[in-house]
C-alpha atoms as a PDB file:
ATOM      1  CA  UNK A   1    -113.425-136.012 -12.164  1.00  0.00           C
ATOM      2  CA  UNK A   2    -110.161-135.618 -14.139  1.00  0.00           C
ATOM      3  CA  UNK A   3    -110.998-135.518 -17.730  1.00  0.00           C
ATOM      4  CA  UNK A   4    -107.688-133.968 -19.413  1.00  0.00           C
ATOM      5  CA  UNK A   5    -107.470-137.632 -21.461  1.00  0.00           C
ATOM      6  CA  UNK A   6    -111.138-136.589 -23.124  1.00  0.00           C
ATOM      7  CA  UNK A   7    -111.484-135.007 -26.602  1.00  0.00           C
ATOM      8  CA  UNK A   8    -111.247-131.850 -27.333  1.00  0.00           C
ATOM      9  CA  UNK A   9    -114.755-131.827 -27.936  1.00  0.00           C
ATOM     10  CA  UNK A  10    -115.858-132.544 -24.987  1.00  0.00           C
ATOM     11  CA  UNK A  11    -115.408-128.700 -23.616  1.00  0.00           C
ATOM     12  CA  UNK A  12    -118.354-127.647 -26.504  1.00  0.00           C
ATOM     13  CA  UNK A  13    -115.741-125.071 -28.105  1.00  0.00           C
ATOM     14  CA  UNK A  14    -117.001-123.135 -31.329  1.00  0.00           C
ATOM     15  CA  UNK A  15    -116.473-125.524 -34.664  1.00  0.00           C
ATOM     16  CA  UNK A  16    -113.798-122.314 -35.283  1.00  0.00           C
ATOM     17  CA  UNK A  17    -111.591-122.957 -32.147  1.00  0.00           C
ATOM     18  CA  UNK A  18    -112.047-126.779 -32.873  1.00  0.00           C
ATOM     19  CA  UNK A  19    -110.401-126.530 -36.141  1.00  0.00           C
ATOM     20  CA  UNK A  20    -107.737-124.497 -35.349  1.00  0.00           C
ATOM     21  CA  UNK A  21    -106.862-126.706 -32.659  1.00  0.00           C
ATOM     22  CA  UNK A  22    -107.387-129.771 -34.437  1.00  0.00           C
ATOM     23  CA  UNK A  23    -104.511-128.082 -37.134  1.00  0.00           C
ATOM     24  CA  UNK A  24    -102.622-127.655 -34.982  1.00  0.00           C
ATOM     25  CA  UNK A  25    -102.537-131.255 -33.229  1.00  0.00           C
ATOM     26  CA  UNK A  26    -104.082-130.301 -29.857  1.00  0.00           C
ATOM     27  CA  UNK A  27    -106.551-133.438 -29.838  1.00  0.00           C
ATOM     28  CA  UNK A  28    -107.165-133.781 -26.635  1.00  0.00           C
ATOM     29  CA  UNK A  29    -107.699-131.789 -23.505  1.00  0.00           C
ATOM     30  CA  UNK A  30    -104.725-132.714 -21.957  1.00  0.00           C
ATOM     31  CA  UNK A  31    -102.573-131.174 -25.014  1.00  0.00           C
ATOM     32  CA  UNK A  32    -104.796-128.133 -24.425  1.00  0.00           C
ATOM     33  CA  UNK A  33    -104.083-128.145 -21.017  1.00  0.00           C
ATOM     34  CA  UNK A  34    -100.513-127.383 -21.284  1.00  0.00           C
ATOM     35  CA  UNK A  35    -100.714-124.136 -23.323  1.00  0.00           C
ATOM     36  CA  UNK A  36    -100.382-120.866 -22.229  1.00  0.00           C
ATOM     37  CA  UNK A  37    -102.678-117.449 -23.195  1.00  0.00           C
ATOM     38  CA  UNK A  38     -99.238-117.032 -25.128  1.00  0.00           C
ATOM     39  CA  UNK A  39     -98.827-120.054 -27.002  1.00  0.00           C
ATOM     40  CA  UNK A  40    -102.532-119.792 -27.686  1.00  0.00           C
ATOM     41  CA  UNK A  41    -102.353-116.319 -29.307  1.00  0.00           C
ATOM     42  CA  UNK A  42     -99.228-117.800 -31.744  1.00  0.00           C
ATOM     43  CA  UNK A  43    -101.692-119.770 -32.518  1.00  0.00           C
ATOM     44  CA  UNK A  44    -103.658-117.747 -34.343  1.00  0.00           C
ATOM     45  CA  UNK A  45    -106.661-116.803 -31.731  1.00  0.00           C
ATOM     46  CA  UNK A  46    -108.633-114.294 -30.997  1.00  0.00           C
ATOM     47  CA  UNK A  47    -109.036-112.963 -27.110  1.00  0.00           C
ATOM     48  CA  UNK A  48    -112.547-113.549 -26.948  1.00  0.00           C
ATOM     49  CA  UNK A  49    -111.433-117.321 -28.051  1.00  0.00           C
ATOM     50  CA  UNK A  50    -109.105-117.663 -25.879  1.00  0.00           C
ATOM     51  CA  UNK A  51    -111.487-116.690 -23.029  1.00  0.00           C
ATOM     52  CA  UNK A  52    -114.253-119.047 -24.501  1.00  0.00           C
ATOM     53  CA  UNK A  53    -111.274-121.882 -23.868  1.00  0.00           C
ATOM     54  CA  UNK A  54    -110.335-120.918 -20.507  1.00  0.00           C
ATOM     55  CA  UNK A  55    -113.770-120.727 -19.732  1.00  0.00           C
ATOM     56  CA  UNK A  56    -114.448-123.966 -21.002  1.00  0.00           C
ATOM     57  CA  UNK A  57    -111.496-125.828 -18.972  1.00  0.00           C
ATOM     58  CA  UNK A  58    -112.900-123.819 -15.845  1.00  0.00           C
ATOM     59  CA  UNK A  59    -116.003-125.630 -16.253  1.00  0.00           C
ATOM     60  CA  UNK A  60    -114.097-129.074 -15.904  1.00  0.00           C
ATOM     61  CA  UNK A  61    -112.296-127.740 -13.430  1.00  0.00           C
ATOM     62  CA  UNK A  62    -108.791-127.130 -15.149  1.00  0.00           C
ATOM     63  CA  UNK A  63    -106.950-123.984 -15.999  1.00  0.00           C
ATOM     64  CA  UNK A  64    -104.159-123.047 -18.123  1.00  0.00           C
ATOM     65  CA  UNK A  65    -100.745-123.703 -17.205  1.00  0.00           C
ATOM     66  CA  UNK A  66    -101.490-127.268 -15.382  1.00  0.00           C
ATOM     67  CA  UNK A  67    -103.576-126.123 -12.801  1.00  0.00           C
ATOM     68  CA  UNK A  68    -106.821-128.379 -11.892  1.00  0.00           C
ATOM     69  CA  UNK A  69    -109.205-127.511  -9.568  1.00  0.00           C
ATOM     70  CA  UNK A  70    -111.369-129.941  -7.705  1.00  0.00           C
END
């Protein structure tokens, strides 16, 4: 199931990692999505956030960079 048009909530991310995403205009997976480790550490996060997001997107089958597994 593709769900990169979902909320950014959907992937259960710390109330932390939701805020600084939601700052920064990355509303829905999809906008995630596209980022980079990176982008994501301009960003302002932390490693072990940045492995709690890549986590998450593995769970719905998605990775960074555009990649989606089925």
């Amino acid at each position: 199931m593709n769900c990169i048009d979902d909320k950014i909530e959907n992937l259960k991310l710390s109330k932390s990692i939701n805020k600084i995403l939601k700052s920064n205009n990355i509303i829905y997976i999809k906008d995630l999505w596209t980022l980079n480790r990176k982008k994501l550490k301009e960003l302002g996060f932390k490693d072990k956030e940045i492995k709690d997001i890549i986590i998450s997107l593995q769970l719905q089958g998605l990775d960074l960079n555009k990649k989606i597994y089925d």
